[in-house]
C-alpha atoms as a PDB file:
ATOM      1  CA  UNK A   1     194.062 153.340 -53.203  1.00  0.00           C
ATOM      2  CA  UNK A   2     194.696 155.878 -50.347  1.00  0.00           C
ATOM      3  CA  UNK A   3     196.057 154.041 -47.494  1.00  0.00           C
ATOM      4  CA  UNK A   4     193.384 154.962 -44.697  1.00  0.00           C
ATOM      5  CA  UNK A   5     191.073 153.478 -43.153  1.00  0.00           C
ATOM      6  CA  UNK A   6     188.842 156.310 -41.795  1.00  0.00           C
ATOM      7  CA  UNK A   7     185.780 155.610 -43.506  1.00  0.00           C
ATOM      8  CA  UNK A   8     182.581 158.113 -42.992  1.00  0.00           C
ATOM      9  CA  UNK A   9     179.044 159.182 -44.308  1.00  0.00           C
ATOM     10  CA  UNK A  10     179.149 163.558 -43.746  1.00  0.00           C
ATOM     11  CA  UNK A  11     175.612 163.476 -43.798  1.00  0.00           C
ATOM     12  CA  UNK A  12     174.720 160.685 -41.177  1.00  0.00           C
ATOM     13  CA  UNK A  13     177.891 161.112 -38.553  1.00  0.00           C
ATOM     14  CA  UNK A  14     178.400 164.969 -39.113  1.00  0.00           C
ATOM     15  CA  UNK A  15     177.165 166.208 -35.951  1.00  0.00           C
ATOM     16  CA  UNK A  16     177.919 169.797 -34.294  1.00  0.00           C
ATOM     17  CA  UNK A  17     178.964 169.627 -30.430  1.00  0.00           C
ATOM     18  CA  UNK A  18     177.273 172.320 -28.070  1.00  0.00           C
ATOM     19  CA  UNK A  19     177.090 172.594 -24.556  1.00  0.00           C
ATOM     20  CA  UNK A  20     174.080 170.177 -24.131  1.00  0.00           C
ATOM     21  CA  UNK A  21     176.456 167.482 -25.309  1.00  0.00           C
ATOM     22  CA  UNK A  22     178.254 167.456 -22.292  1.00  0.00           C
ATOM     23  CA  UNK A  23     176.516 165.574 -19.274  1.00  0.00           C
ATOM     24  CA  UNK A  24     177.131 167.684 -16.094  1.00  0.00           C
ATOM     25  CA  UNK A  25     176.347 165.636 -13.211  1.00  0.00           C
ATOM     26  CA  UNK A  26     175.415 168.040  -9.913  1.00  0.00           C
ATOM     27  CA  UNK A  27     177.167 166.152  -7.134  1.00  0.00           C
ATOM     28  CA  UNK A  28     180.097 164.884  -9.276  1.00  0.00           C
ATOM     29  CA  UNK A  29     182.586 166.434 -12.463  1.00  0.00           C
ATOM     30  CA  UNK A  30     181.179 166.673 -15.746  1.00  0.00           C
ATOM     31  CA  UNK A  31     181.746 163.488 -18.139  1.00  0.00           C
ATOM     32  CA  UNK A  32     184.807 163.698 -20.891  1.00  0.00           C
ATOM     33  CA  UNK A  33     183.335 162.117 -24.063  1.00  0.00           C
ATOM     34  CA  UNK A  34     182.736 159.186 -21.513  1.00  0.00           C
ATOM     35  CA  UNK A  35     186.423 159.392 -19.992  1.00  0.00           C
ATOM     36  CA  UNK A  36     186.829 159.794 -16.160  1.00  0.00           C
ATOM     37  CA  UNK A  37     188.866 162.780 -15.559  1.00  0.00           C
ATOM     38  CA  UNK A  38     190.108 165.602 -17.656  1.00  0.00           C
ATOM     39  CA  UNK A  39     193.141 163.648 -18.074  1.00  0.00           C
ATOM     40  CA  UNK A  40     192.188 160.688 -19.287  1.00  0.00           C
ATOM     41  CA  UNK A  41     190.549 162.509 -21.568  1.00  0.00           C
ATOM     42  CA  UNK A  42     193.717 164.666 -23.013  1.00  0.00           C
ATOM     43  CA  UNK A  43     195.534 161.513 -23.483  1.00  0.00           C
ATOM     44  CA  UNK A  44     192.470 160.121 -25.706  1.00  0.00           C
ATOM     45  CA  UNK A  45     192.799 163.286 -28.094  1.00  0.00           C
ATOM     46  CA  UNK A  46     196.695 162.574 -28.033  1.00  0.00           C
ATOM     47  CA  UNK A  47     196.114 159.125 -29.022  1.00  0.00           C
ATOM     48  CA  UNK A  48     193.567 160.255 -31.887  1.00  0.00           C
ATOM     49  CA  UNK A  49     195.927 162.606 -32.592  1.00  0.00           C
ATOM     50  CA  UNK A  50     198.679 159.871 -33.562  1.00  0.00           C
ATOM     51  CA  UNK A  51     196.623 157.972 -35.060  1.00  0.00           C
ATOM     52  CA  UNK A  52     195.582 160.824 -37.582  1.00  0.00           C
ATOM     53  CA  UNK A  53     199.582 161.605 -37.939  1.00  0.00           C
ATOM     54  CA  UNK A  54     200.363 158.167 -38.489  1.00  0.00           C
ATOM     55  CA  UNK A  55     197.391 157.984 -41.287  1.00  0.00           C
ATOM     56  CA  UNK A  56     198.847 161.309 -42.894  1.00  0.00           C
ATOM     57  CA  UNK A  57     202.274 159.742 -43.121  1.00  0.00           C
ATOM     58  CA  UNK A  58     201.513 157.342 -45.060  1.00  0.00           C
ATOM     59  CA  UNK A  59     199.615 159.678 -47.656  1.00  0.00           C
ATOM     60  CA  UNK A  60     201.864 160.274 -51.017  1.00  0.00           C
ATOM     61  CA  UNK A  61     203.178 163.824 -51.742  1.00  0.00           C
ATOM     62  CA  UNK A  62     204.694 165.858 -54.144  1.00  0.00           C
ATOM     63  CA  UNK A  63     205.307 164.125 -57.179  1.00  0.00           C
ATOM     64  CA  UNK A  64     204.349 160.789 -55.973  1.00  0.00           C
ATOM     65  CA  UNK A  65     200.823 162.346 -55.468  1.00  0.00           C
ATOM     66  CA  UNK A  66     200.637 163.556 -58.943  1.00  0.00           C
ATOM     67  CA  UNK A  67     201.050 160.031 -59.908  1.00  0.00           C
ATOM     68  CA  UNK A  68     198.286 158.769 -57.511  1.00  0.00           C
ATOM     69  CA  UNK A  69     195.940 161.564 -58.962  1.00  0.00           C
ATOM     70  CA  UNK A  70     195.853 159.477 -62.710  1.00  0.00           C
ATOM     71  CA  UNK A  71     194.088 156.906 -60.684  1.00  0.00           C
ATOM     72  CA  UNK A  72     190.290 157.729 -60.622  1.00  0.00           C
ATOM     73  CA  UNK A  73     189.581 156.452 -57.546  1.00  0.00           C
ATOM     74  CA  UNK A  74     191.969 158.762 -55.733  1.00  0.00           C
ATOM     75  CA  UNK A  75     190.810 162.749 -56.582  1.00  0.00           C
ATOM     76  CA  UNK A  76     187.260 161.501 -55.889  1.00  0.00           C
ATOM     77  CA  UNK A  77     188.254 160.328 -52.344  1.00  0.00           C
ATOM     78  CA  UNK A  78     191.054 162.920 -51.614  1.00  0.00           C
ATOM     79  CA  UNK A  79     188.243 165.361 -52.484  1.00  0.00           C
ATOM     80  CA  UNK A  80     185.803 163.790 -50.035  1.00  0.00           C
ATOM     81  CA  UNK A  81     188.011 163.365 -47.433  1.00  0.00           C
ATOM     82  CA  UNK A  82     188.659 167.286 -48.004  1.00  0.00           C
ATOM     83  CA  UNK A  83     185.211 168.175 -47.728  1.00  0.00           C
ATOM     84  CA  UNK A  84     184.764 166.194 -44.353  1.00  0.00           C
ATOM     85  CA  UNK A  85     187.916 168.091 -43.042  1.00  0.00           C
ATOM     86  CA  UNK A  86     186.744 171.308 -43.662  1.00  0.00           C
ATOM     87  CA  UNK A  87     183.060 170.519 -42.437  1.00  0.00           C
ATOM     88  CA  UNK A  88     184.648 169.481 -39.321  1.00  0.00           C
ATOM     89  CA  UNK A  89     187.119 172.121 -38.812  1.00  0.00           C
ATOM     90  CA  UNK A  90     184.071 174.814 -39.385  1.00  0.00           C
ATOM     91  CA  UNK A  91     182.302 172.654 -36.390  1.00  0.00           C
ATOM     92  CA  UNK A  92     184.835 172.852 -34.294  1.00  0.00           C
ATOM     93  CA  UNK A  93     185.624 176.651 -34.918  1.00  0.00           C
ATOM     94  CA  UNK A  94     181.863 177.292 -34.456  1.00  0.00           C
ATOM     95  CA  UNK A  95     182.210 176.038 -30.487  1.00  0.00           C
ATOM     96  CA  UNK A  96     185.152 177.090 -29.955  1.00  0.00           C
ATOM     97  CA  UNK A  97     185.291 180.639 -31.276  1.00  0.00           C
ATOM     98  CA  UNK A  98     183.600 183.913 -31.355  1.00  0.00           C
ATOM     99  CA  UNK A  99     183.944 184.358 -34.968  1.00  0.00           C
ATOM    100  CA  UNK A 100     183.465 180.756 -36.579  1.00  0.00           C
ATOM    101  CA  UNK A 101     185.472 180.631 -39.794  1.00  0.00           C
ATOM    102  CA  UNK A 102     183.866 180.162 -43.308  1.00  0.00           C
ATOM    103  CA  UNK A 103     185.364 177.899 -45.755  1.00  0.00           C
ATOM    104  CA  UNK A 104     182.769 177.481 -48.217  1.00  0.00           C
ATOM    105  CA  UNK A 105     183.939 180.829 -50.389  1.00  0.00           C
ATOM    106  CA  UNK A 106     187.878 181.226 -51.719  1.00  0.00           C
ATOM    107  CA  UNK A 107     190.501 179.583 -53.379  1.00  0.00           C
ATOM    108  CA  UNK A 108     192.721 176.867 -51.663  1.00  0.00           C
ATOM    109  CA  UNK A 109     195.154 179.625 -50.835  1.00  0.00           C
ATOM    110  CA  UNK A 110     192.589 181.654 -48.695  1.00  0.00           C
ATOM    111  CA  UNK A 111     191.112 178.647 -46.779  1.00  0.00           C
ATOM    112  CA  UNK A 112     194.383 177.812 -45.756  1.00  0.00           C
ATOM    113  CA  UNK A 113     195.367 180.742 -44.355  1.00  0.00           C
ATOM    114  CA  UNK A 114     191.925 181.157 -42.623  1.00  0.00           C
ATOM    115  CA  UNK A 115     192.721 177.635 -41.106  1.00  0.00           C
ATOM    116  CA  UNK A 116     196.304 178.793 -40.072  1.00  0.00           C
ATOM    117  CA  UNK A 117     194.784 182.201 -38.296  1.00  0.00           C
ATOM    118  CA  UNK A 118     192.094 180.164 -36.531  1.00  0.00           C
ATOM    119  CA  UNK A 119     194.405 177.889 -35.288  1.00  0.00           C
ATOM    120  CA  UNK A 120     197.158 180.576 -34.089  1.00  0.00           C
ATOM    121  CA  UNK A 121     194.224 182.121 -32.286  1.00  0.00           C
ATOM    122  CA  UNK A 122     193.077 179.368 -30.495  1.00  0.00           C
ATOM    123  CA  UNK A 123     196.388 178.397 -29.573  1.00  0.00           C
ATOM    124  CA  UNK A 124     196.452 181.983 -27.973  1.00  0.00           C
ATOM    125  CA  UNK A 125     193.469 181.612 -26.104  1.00  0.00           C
ATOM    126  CA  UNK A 126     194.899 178.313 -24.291  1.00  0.00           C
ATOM    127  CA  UNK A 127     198.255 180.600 -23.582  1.00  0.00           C
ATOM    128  CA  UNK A 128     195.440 183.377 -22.340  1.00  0.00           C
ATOM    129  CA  UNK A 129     193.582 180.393 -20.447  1.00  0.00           C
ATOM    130  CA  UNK A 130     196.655 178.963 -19.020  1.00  0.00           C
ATOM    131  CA  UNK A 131     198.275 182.589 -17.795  1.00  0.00           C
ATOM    132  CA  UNK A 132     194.722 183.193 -15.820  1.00  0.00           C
ATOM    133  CA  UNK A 133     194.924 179.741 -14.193  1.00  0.00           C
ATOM    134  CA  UNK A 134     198.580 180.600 -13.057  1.00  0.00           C
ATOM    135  CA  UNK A 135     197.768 184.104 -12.538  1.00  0.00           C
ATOM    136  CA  UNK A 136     200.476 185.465 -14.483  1.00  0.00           C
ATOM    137  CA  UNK A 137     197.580 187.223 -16.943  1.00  0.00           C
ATOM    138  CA  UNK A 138     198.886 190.946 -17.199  1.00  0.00           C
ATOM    139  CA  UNK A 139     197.825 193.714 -19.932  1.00  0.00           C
ATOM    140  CA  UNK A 140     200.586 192.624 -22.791  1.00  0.00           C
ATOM    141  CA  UNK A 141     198.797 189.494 -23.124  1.00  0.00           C
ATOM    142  CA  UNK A 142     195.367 191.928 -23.892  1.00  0.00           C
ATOM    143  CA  UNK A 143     197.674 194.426 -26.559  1.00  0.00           C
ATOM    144  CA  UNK A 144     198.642 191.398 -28.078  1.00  0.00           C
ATOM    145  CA  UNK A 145     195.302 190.200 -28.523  1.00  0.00           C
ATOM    146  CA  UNK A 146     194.327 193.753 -29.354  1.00  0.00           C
ATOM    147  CA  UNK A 147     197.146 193.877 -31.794  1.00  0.00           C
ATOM    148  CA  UNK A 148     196.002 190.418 -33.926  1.00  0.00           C
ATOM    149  CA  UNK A 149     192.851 191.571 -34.074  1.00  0.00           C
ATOM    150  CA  UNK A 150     194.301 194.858 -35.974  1.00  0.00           C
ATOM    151  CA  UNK A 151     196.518 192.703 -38.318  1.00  0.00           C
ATOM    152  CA  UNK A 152     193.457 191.597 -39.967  1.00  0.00           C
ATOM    153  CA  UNK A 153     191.472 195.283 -40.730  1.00  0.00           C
ATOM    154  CA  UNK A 154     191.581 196.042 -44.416  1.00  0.00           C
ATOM    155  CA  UNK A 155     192.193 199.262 -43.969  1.00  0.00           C
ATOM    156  CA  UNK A 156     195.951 198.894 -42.135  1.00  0.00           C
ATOM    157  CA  UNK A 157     198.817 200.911 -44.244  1.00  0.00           C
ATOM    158  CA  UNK A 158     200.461 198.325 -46.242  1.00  0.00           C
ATOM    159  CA  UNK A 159     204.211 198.281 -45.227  1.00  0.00           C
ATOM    160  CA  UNK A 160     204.669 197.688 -49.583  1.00  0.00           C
ATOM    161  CA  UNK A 161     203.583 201.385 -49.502  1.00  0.00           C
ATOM    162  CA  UNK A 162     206.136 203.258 -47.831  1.00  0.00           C
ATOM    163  CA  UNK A 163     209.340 201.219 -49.765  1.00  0.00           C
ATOM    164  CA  UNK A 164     211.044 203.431 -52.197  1.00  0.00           C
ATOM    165  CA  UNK A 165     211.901 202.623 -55.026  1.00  0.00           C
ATOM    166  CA  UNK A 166     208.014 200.888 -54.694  1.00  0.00           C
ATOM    167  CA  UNK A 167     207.861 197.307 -55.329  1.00  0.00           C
ATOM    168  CA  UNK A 168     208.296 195.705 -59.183  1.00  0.00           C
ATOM    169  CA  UNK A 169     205.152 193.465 -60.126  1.00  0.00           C
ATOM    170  CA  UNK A 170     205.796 193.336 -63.575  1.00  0.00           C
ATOM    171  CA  UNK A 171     206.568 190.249 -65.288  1.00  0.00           C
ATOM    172  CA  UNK A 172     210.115 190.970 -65.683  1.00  0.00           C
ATOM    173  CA  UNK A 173     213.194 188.835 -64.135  1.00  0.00           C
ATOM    174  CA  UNK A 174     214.216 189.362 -60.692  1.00  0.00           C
ATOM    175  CA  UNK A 175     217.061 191.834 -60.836  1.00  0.00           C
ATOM    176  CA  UNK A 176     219.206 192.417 -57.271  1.00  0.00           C
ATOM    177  CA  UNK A 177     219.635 196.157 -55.957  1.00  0.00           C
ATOM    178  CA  UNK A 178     223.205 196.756 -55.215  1.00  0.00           C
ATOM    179  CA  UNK A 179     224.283 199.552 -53.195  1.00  0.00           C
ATOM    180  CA  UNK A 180     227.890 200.881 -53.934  1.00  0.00           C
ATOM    181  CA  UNK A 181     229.156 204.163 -52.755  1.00  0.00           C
ATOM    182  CA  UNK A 182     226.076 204.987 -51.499  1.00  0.00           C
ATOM    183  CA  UNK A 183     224.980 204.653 -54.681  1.00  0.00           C
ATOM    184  CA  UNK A 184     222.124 202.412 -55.909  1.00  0.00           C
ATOM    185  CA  UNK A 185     222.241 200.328 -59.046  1.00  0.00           C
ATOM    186  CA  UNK A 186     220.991 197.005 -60.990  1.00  0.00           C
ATOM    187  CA  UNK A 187     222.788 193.734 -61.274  1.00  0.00           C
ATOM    188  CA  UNK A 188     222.167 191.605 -64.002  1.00  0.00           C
ATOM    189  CA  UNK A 189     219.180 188.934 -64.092  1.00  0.00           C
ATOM    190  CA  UNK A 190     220.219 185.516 -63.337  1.00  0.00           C
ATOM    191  CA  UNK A 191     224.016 186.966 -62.144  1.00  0.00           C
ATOM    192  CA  UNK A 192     224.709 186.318 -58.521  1.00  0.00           C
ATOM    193  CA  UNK A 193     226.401 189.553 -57.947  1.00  0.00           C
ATOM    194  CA  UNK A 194     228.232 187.889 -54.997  1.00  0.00           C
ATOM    195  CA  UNK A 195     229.279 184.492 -57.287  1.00  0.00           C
ATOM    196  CA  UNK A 196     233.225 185.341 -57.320  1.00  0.00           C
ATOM    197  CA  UNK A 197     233.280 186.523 -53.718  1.00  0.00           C
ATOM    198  CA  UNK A 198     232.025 183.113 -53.097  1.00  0.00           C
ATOM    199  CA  UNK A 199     233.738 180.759 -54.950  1.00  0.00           C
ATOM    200  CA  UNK A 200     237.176 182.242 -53.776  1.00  0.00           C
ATOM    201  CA  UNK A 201     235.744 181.754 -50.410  1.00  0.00           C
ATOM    202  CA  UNK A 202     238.350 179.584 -48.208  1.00  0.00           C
ATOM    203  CA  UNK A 203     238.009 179.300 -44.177  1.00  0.00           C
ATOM    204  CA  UNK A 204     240.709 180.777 -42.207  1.00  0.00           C
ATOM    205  CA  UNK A 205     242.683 177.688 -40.136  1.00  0.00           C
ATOM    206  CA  UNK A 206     240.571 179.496 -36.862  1.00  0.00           C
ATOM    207  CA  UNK A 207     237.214 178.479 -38.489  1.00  0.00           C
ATOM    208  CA  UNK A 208     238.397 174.610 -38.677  1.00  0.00           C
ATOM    209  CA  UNK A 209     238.938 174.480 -35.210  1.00  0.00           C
ATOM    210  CA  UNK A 210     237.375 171.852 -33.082  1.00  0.00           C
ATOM    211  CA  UNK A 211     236.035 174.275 -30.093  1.00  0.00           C
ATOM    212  CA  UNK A 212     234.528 173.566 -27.126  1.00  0.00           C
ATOM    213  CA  UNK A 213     230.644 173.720 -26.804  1.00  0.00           C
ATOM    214  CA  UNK A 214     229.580 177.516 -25.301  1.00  0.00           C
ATOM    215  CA  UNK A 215     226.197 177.633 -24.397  1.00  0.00           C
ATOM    216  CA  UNK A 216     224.193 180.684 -24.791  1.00  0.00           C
ATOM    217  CA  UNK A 217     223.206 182.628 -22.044  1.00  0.00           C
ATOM    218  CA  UNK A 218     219.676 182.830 -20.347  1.00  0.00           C
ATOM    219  CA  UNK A 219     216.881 185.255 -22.171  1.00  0.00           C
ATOM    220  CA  UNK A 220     216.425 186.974 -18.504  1.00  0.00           C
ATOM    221  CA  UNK A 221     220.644 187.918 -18.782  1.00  0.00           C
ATOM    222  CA  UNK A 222     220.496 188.681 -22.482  1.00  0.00           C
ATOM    223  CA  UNK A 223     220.410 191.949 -23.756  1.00  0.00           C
ATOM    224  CA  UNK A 224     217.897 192.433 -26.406  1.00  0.00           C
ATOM    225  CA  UNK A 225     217.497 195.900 -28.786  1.00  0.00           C
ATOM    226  CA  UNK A 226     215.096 196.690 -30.679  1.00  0.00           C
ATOM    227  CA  UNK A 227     216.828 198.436 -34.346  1.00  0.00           C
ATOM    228  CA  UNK A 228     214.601 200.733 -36.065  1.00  0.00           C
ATOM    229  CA  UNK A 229     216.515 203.461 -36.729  1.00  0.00           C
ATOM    230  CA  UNK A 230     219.264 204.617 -38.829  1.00  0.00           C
ATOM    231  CA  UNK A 231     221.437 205.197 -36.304  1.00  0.00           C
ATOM    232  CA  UNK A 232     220.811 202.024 -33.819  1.00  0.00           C
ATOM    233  CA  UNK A 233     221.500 200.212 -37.664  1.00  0.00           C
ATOM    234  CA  UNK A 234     224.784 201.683 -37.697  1.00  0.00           C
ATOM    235  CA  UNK A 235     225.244 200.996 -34.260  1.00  0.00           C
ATOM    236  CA  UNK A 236     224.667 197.337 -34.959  1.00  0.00           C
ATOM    237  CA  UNK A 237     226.840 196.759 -38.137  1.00  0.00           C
ATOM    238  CA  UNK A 238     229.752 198.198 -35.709  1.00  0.00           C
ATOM    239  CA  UNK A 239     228.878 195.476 -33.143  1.00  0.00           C
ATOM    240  CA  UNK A 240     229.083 192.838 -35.904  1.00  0.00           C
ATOM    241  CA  UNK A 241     231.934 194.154 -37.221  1.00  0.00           C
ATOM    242  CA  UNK A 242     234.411 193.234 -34.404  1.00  0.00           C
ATOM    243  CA  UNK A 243     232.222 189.629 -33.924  1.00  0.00           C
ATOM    244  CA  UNK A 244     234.044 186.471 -34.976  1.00  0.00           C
ATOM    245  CA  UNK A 245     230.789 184.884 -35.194  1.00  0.00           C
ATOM    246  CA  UNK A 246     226.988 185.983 -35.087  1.00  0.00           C
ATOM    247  CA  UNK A 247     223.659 184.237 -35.504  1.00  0.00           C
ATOM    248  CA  UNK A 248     221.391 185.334 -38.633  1.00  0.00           C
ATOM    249  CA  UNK A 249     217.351 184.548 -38.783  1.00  0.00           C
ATOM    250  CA  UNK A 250     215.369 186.280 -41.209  1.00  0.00           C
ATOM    251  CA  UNK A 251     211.439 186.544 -41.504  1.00  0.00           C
ATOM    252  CA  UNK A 252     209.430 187.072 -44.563  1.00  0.00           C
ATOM    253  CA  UNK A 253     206.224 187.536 -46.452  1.00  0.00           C
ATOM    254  CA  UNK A 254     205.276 186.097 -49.314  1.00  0.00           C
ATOM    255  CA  UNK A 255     201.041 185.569 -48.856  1.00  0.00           C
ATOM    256  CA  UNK A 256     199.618 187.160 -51.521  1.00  0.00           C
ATOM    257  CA  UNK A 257     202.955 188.956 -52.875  1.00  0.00           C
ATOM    258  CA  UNK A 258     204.475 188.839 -55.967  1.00  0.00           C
ATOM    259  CA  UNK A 259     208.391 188.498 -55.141  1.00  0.00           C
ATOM    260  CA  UNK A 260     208.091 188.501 -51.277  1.00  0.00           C
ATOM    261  CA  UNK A 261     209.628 190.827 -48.792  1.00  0.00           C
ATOM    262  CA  UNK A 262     211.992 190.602 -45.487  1.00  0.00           C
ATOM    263  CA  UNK A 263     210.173 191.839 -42.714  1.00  0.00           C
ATOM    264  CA  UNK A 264     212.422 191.052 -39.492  1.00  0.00           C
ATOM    265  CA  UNK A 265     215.896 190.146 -39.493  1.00  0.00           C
ATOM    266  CA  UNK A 266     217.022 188.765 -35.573  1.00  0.00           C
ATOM    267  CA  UNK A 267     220.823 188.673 -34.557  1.00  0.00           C
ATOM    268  CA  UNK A 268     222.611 187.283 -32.196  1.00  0.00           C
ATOM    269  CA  UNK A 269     226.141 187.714 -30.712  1.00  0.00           C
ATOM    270  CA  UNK A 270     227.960 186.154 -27.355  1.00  0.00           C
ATOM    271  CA  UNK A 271     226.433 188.917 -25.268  1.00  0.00           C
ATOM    272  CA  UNK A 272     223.568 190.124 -26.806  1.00  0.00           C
ATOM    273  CA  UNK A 273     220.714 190.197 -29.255  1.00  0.00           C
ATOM    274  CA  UNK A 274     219.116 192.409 -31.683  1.00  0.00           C
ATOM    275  CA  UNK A 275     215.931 192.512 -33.396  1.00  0.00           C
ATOM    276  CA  UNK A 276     215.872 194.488 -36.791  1.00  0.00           C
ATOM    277  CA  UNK A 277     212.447 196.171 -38.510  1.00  0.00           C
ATOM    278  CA  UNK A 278     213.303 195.461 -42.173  1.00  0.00           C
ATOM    279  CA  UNK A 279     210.746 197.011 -43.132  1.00  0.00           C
ATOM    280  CA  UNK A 280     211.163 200.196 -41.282  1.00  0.00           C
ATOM    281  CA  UNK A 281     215.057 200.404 -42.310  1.00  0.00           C
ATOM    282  CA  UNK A 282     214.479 198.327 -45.367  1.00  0.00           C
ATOM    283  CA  UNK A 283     216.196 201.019 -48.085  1.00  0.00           C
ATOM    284  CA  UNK A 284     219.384 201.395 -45.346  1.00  0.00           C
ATOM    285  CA  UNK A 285     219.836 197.412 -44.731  1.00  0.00           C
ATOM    286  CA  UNK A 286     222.632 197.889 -47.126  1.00  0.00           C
ATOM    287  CA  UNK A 287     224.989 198.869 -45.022  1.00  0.00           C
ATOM    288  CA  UNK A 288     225.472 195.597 -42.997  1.00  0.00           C
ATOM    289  CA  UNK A 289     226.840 194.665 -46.364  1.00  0.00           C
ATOM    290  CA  UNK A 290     230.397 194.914 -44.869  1.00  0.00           C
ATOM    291  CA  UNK A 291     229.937 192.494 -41.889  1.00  0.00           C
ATOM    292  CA  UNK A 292     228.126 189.487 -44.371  1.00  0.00           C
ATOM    293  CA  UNK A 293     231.035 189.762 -47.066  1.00  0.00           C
ATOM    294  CA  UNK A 294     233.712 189.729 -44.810  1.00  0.00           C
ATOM    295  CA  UNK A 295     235.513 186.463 -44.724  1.00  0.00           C
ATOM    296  CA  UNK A 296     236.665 186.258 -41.167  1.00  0.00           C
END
């Protein structure tokens, strides 16, 4: 049995909210689903919203969910429970967006993603909302709007495109490129060319030092670059190279790829911080080989 207790008929209590369903009285505030204030209100959707976290908590996953699924009972309600989510998310897109999303066509995969995009824009349109009310609104916030409008046009270059050698879909096994020389060349599937590197690995007696606590600095007294070019790229693996320590983030795709692809890789030093188009410099990242197989 699922362990919730929301229990609901989609076609008696599915209802669609539009602006007639909010009471606006002419001497006085409008109503909040029958709270007093806009406050009171905010902290009823907080308390529905953990209450619904609480409920999904207690849902099985992974392979205890596989288990639950040899139990009639459970696909048949997981499934209905499904369909009233996604009726109810297409509701609420429909007054709260230009472009209400459409869930009824595509795979699992694809409504997903449509459900992640819908929510990233909404939660740009409070940022939008909440810059006006503050008056801090200024034209970035409108290129960046302009800009995640772009991301989704068919017709954008694919990034896949312009990498040379172009990108292996084949069934084959994942081989690493390794760069030697200057020279490019194949390790072996399943070797980690790095394995011996690694398992020699010992820390130096200054890495096993208890240290003091250093905060970072402020964003506003940080230097930040932007590395897009061979030569900034060189620039930075010098920088690194005389760092005892540096920060490493890296950001990838994977939607609707076959092996996935780096796309930005973000560094970070005492002083300063750099922010690396990997897929822009993605046949030269090679070179910061030096700085990530050095032991000290």
């Amino acid at each position: 049995p699922i362990p919730c207790t929301m229990e609901m008929n989609m076609d008696e209590d599915r209802e669609t909210t539009s602006d007639s369903d909010v009471e606006v009285d002419e001497d006085g505030p409008p109503e909040f689903a029958g709270q007093a204030n806009l406050s009171s209100f905010v902290n009823m959707l907080f308390s529905f919203l953990v209450e619904g976290t609480q409920v999904y908590s207690t849902l099985p996953t992974q392979e205890e969910f596989k288990y639950h699924e040899s139990f009639r009972a459970f696909p048949k309600e997981m499934a209905q429970y499904a369909s009233i989510l996604l009726h109810l998310i297409e509701d609420t897109s429909k007054t709260t967006m230009k472009k209400p999303i459409d869930l009824s066509k595509g795979d699992s995969d694809a409504k997903l993603e449509a459900v992640v995009e819908a929510v990233d824009a909404l939660l740009e349109q409070v940022d939008n909302t909440l810059d006006e009310m503050k008056g801090k609104k200024d034209k970035s916030s409108a290129a960046a709007r302009k800009y995640a409008s772009l991301r989704r046009i068919s017709g954008v270059l694919r990034p896949q495109l312009k990498f040379n050698p172009p990108p292996d879909n084949t069934p084959v096994p994942f081989r690493v490129k390794i760069y030697k020389d200057g020279i490019l060349t194949f390790g072996e599937p399943g070797v980690h060319y790095f394995e011996d590197q690694i398992t020699a690995f010992k820390p130096c007696p200054a890495q096993l030092e208890l240290r003091q606590e250093q905060m970072y600095a402020s964003l506003d007294n940080t230097r930040c670059t932007w590395v897009d070019t061979i030569g900034k790229l060189q620039e930075l693996e010098r920088t690194l190279a005389n760092c005892t320590e540096f920060a490493v983030d890296i950001e990838a795709h994977s939607y609707r790829s076959f092996q996935g692809f780096v796309c930005l890789l973000q560094f970070s030093t005492r002083q300063e911080d750099f922010l690396v188009d990997a897929l822009e410099l993605r046949d030269h990242l090679h070179c910061l080989q030096s700085v990530f197989t050095d032991p000290k």
